[in-house]
N, C-alpha and C. Protein backbone atom coordinates (compact mmCIF):
# COMPACT_ATOMS: atom_id res chain seq x y z
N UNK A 1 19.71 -32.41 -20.27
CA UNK A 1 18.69 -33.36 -19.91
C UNK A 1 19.11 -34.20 -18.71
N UNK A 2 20.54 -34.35 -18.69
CA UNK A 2 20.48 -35.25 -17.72
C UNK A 2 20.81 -34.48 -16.48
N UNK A 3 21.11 -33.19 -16.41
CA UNK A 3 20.89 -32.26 -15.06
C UNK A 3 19.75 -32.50 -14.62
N UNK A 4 18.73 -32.21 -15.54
CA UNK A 4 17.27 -32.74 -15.08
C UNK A 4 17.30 -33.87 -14.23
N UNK A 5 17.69 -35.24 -14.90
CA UNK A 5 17.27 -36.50 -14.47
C UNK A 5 17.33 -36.36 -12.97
N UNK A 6 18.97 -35.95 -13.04
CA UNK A 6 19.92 -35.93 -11.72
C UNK A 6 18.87 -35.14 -10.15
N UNK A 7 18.18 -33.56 -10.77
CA UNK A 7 17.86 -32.59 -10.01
C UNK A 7 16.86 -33.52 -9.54
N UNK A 8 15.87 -34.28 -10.01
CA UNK A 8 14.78 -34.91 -10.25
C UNK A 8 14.68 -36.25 -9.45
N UNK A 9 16.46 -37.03 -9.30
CA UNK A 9 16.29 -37.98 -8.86
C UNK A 9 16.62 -37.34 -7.17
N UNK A 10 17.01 -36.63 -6.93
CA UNK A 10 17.51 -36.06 -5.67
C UNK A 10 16.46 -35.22 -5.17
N UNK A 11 15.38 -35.32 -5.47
CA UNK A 11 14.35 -34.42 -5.16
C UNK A 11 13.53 -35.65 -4.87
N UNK A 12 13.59 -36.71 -5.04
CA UNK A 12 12.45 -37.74 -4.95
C UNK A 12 13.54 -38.48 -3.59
N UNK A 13 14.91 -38.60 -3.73
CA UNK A 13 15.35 -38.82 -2.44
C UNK A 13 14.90 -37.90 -1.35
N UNK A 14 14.91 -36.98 -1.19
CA UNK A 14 14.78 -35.96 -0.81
C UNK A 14 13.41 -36.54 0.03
N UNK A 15 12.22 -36.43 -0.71
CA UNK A 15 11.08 -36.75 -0.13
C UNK A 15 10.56 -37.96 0.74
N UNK A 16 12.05 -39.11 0.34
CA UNK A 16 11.45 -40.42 0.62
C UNK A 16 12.02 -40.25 2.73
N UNK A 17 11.04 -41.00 3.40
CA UNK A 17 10.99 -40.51 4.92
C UNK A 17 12.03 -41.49 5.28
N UNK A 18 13.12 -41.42 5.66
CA UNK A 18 14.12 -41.97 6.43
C UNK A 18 13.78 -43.31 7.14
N UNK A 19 14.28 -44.48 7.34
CA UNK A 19 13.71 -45.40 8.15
C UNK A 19 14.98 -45.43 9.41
N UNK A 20 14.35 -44.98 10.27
CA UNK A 20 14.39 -44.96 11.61
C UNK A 20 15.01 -46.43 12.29
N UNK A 21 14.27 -47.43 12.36
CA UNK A 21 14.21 -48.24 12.99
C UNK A 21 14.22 -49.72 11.73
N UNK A 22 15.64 -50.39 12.02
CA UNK A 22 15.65 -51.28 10.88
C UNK A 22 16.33 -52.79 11.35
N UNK A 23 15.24 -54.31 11.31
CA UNK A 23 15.30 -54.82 11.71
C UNK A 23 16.35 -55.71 10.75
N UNK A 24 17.21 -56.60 11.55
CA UNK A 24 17.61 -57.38 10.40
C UNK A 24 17.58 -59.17 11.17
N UNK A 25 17.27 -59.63 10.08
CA UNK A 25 16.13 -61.06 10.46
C UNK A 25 17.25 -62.56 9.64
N UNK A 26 17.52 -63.16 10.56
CA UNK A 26 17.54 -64.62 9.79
C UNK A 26 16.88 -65.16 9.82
N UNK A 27 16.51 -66.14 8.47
CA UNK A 27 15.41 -67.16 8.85
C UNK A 27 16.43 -68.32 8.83
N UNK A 28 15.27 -69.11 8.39
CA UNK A 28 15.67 -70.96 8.92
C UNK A 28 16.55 -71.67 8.24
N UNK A 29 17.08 -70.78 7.07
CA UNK A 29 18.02 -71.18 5.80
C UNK A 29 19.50 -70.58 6.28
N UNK A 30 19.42 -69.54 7.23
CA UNK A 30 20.75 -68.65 7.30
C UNK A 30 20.55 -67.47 6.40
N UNK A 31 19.67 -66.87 5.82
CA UNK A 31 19.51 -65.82 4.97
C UNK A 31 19.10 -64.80 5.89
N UNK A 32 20.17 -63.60 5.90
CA UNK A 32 19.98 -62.60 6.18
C UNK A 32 18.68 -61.38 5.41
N UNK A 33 17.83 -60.92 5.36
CA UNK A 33 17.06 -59.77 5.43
C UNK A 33 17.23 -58.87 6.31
N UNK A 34 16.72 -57.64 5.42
CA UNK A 34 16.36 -56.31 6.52
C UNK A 34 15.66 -55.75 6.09
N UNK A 35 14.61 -55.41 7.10
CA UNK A 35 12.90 -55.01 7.25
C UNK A 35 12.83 -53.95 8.64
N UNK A 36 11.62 -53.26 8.28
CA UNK A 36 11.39 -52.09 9.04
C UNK A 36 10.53 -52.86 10.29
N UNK A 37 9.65 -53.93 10.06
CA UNK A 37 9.19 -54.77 11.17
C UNK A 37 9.71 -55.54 11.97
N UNK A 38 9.33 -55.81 13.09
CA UNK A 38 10.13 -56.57 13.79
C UNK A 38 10.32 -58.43 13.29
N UNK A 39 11.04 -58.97 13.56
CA UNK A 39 11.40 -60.30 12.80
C UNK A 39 10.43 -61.17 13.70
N UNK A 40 9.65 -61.96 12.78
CA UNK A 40 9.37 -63.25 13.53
C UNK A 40 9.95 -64.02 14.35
N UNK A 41 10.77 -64.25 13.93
CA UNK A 41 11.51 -65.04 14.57
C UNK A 41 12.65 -64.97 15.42
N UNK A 42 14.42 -65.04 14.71
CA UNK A 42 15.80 -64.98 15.06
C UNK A 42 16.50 -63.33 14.87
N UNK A 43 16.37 -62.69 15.18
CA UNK A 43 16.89 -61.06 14.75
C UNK A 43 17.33 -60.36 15.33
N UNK A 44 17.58 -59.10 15.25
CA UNK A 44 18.07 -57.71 16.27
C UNK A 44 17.76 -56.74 15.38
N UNK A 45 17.67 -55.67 16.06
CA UNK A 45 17.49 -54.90 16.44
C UNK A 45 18.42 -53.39 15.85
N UNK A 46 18.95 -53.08 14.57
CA UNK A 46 19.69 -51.58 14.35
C UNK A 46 19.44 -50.57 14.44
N UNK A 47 20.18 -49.67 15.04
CA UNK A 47 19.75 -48.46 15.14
C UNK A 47 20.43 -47.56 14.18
N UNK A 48 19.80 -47.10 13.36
CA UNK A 48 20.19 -45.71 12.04
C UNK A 48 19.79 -44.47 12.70
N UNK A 49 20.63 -44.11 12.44
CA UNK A 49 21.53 -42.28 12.88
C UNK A 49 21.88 -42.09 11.75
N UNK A 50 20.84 -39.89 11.39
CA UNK A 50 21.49 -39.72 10.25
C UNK A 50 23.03 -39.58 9.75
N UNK A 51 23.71 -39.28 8.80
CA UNK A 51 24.69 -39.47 8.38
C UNK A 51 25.20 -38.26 8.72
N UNK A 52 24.19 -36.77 8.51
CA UNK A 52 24.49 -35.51 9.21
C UNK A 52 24.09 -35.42 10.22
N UNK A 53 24.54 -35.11 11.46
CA UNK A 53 24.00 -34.58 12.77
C UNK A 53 23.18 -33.26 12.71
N UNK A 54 22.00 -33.48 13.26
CA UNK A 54 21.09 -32.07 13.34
C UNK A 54 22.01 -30.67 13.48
N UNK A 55 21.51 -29.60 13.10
CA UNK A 55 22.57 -28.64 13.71
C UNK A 55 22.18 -28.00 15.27
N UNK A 56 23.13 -27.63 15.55
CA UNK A 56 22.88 -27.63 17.40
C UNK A 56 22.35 -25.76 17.22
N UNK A 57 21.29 -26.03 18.33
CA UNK A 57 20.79 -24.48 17.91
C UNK A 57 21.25 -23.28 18.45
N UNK A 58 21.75 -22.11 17.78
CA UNK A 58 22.41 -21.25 18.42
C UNK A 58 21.69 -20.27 19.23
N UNK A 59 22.39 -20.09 20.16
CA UNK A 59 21.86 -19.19 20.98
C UNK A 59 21.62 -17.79 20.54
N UNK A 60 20.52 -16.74 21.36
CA UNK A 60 20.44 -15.90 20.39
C UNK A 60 21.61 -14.51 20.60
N UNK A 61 21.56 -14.03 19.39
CA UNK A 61 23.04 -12.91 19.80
C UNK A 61 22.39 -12.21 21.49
N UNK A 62 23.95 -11.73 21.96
CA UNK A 62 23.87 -11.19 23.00
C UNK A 62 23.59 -9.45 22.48
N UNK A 63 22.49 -8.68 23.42
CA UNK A 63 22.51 -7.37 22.78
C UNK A 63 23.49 -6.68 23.57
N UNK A 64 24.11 -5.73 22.50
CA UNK A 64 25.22 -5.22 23.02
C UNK A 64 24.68 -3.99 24.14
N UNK A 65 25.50 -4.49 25.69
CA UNK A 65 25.73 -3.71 26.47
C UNK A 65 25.46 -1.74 26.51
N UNK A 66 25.95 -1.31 25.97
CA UNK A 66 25.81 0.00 25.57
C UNK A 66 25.91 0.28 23.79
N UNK A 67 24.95 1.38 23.88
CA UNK A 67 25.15 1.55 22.25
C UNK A 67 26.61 2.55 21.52
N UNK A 68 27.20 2.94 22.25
CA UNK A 68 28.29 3.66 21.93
C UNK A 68 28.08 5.01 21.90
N UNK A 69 28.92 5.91 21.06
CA UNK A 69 28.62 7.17 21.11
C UNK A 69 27.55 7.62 20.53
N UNK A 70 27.70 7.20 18.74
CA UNK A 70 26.76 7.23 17.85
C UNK A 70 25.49 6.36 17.41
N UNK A 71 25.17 5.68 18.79
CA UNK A 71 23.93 4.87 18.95
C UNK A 71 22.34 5.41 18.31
N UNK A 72 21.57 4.47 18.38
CA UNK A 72 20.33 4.41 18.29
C UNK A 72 19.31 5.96 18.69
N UNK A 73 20.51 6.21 20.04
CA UNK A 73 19.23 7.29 20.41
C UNK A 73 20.11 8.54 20.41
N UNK A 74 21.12 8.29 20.18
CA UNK A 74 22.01 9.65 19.48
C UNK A 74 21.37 10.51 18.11
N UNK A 75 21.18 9.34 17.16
CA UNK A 75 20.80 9.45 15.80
C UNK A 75 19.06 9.74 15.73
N UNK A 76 18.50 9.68 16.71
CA UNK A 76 17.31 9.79 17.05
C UNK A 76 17.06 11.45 17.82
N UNK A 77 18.09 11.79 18.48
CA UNK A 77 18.09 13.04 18.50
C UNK A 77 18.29 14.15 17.82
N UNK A 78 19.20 13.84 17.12
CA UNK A 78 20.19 14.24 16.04
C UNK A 78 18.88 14.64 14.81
N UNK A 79 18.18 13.09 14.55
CA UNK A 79 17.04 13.97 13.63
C UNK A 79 16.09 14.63 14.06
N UNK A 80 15.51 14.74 15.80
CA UNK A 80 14.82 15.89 16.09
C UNK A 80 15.38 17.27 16.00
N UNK A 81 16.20 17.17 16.45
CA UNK A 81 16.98 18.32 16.59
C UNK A 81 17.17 19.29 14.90
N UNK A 82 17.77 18.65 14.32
CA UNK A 82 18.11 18.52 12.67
C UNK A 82 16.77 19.20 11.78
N UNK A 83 16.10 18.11 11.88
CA UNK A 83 14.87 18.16 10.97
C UNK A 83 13.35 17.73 11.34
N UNK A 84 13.33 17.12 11.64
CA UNK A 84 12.10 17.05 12.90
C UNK A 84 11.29 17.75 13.34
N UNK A 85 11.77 18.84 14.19
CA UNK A 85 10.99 19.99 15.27
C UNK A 85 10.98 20.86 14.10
N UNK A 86 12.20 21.24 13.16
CA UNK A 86 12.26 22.42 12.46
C UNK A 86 11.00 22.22 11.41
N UNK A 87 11.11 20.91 11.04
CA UNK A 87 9.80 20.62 9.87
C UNK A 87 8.51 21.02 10.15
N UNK A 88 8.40 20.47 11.27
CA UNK A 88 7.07 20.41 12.13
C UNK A 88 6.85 21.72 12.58
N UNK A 89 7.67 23.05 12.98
CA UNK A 89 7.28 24.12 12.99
C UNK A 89 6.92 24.65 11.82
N UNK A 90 7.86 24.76 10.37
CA UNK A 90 7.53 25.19 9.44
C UNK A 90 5.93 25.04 8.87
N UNK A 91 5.84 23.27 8.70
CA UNK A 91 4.30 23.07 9.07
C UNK A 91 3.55 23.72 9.65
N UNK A 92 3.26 24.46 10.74
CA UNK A 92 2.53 24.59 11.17
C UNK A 92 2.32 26.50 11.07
N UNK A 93 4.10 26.93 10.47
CA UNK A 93 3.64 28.14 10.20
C UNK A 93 3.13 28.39 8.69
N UNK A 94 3.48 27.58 8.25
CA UNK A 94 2.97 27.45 6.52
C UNK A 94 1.15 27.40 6.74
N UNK A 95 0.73 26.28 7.91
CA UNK A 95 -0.52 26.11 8.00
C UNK A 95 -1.19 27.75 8.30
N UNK A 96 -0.96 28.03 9.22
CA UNK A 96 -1.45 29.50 9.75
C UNK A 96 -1.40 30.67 9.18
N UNK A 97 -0.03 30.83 7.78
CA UNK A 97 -0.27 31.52 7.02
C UNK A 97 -1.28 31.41 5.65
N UNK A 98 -1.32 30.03 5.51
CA UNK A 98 -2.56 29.64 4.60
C UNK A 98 -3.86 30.02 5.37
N UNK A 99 -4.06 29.75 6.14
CA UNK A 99 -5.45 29.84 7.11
C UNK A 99 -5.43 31.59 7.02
N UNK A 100 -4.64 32.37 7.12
CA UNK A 100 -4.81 33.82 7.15
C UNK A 100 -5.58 34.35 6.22
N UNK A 101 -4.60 33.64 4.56
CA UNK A 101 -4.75 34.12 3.35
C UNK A 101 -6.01 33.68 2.49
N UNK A 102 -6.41 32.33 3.33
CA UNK A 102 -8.06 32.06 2.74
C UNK A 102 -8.76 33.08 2.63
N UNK A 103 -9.82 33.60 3.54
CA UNK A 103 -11.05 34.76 3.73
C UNK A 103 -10.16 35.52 2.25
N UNK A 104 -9.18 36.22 2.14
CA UNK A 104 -8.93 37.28 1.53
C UNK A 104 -9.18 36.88 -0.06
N UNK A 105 -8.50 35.57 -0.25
CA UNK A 105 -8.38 34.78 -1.27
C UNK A 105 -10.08 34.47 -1.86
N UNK A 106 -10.84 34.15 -1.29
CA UNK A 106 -12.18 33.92 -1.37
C UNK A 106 -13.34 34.89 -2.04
N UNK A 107 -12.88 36.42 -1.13
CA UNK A 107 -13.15 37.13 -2.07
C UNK A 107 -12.38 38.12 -3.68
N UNK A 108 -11.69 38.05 -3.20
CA UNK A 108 -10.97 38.38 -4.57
C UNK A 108 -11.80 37.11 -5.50
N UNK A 109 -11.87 36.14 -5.55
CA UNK A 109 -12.00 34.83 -6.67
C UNK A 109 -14.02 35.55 -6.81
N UNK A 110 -14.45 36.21 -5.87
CA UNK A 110 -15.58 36.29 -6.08
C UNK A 110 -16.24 37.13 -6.88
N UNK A 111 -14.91 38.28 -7.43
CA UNK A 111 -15.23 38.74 -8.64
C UNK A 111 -16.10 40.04 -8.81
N UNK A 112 -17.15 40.67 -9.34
CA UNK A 112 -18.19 41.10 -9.46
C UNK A 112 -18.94 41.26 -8.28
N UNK A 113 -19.47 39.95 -7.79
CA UNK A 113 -20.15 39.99 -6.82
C UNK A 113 -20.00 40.29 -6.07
N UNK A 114 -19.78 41.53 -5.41
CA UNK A 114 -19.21 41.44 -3.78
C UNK A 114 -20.39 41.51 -2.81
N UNK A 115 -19.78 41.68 -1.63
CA UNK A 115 -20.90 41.85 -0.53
C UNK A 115 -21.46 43.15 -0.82
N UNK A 116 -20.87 44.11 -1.57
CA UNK A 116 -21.74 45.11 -1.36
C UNK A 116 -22.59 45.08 -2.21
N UNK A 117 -22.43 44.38 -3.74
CA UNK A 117 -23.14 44.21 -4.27
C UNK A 117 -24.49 43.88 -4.72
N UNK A 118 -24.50 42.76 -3.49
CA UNK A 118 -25.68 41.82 -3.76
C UNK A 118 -26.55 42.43 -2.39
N UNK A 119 -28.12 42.29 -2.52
CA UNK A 119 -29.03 42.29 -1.77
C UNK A 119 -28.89 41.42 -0.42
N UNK A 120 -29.26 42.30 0.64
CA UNK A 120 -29.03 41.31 2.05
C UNK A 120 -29.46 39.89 2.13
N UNK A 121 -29.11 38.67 2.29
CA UNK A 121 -29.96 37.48 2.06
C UNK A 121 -29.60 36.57 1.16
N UNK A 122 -28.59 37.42 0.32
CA UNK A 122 -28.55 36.55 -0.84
C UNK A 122 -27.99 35.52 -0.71
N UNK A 123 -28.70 34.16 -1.71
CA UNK A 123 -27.89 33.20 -1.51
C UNK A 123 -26.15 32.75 -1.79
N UNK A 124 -25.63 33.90 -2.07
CA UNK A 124 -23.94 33.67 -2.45
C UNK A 124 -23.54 34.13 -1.45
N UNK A 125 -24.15 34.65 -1.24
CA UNK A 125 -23.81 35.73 0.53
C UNK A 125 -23.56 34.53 1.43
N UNK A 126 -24.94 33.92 1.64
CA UNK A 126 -25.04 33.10 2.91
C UNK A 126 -24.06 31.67 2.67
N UNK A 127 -23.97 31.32 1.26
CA UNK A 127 -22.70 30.16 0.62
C UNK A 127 -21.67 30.29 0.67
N UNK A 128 -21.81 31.80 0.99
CA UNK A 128 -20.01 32.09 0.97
C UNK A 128 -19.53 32.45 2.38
N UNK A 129 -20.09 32.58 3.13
CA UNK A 129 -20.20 32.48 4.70
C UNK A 129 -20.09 31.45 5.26
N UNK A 130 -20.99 30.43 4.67
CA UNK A 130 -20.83 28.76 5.00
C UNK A 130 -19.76 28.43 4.64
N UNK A 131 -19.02 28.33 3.42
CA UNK A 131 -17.55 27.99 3.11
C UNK A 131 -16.39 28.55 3.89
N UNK A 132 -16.97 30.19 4.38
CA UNK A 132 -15.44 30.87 4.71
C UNK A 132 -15.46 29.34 6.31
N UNK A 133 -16.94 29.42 6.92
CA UNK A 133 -17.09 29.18 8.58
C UNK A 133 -15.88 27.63 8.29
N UNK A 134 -16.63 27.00 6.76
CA UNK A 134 -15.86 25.14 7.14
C UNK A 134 -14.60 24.93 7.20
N UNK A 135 -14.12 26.07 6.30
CA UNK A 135 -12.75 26.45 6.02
C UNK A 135 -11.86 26.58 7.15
N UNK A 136 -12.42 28.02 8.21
CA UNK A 136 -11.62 28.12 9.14
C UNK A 136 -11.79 27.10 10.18
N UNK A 137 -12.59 25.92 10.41
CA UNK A 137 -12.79 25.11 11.02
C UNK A 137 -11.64 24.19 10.81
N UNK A 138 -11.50 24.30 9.41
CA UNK A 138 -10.72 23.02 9.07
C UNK A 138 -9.24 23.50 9.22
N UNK A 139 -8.96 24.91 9.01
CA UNK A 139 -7.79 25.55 9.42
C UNK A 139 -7.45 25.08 10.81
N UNK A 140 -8.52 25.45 12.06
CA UNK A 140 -8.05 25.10 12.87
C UNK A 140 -7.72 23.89 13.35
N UNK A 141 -8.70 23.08 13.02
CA UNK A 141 -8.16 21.69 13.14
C UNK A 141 -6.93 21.34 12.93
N UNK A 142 -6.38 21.24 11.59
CA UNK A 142 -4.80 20.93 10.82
C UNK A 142 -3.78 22.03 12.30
N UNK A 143 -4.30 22.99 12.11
CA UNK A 143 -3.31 23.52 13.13
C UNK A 143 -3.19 22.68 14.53
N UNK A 144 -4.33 22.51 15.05
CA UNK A 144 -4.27 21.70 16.52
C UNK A 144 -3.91 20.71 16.46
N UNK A 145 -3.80 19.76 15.10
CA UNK A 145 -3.50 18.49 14.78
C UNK A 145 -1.43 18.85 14.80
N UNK A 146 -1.05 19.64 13.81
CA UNK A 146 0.27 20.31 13.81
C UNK A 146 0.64 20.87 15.23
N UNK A 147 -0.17 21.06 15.91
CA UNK A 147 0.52 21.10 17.60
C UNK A 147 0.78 20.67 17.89
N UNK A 148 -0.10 19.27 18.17
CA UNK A 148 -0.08 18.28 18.67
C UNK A 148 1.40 17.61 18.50
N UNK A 149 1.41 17.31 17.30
CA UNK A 149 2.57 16.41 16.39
C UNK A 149 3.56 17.19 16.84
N UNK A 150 3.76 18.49 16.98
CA UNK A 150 5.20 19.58 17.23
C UNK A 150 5.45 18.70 18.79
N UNK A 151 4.33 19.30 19.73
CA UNK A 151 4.21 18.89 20.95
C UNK A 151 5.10 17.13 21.01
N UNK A 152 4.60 16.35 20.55
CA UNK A 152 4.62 15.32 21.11
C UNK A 152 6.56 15.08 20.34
N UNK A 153 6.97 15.87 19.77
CA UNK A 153 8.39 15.50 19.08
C UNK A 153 9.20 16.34 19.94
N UNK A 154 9.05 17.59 20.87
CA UNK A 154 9.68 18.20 21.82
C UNK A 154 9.46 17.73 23.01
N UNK A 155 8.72 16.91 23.39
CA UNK A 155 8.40 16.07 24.60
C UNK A 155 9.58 14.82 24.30
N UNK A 156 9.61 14.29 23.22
CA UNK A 156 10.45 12.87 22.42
C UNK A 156 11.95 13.41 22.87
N UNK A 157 12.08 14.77 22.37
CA UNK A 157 13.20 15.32 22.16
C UNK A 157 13.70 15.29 23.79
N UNK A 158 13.29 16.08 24.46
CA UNK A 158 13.34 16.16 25.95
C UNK A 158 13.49 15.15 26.88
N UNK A 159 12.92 14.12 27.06
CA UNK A 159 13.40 12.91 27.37
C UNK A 159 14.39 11.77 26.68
N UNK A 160 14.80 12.38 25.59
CA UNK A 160 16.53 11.68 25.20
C UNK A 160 17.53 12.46 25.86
C-alpha cells in the first residue's frame, strides 16, 4: 500500500508545472516571503534552474562511408541471384505448363458429353468455349504479369 502512496505521490509531483520565476519580498516588518509575482514593494528577483540540465541533443549517427564486403547490396544480389530470378522463372514455367494442361483438362472433366456428341449449337458447346476463351485469357495475363516481375528482377540484378 504504501508503494502505492509513494508511486502516487511522485506522479502528482510529476505533474505539478515548475515555477520558473520566483520572487522573494520583504515587507515592512522584515519578513521574508516568496511568491511567483512580482513584490510590491522591497524585493528581487531569483532565478530557478532545473536541478537536471536538459539533455544536449545528439547528433544524428554518421552513415557509414562504405558498406563493406558483405553490405546491403551484396546481400541484395546474392538473393537475386540465389532465389529470386530462379523463383520467378519457375513461376512462370509452372504458369505455362498449367495454361497448356487446361483445354485438355476441361474436356476430360466433360465426360459423356463430348463435342462429338452433342448437336452443333449446343449450349455446353458454346459454355464450354466461353470458359476455355476466359481461361486462356487469364493464362495469358498471369504469364505477362510473371514477365514482367522476371523482367524487372534481371534489370534489378544487372544494375548491382
Amino acid at each position: 500500500m504504501n508503494s502505492l502512496r509513494y508511486a502516487t505521490c511522485i506522479l502528482a509531483l510529476g505533474l505539478v508545472p515548475p515555477a520558473w520565476a520566483v520572487y522573494k519580498c520583504t515587507d515592512a516588518q522584515g519578513k521574508v516571503s516568496f511568491q511567483q509575482a512580482p513584490c510590491p514593494g522591497e524585493g528581487e528577483k531569483i532565478e530557478v534552474r532545473p536541478a537536471i540540465p536538459a539533455p544536449a541533443v545528439a547528433p544524428p549517427p554518421a552513415k557509414p562511408s562504405a558498406e563493406g564486403p558483405f553490405g546491403e547490396s551484396w546481400r541484395r544480389k546474392r538473393y537475386l541471384q540465389t532465389q529470386g530470378i530462379p523463383q520467378a522463372r519457375a513461376a512462370l514455367e509452372r504458369n505455362q505448363r498449367e495454361c497448356a494442361a487446361a483445354p485438355a483438362e476441361a474436356v476430360a472433366h466433360a465426360g459423356p458429353l463430348r463435342r462429338g456428341n452433342l448437336p452443333q449449337g449446343s449450349q455446353f458447346v458454346q459454355d464450354l468455349e466461353a470458359t476455355r476463351a476466359k481461361d486462356k485469357a487469364a493464362c495469358a495475363a498471369r504469364s505477362e504479369e510473371l514477365r514482367k516481375q522476371l523482367n524487372a528482377l534481371e534489370t534489378e540484378l544487372a544494375g548491382l
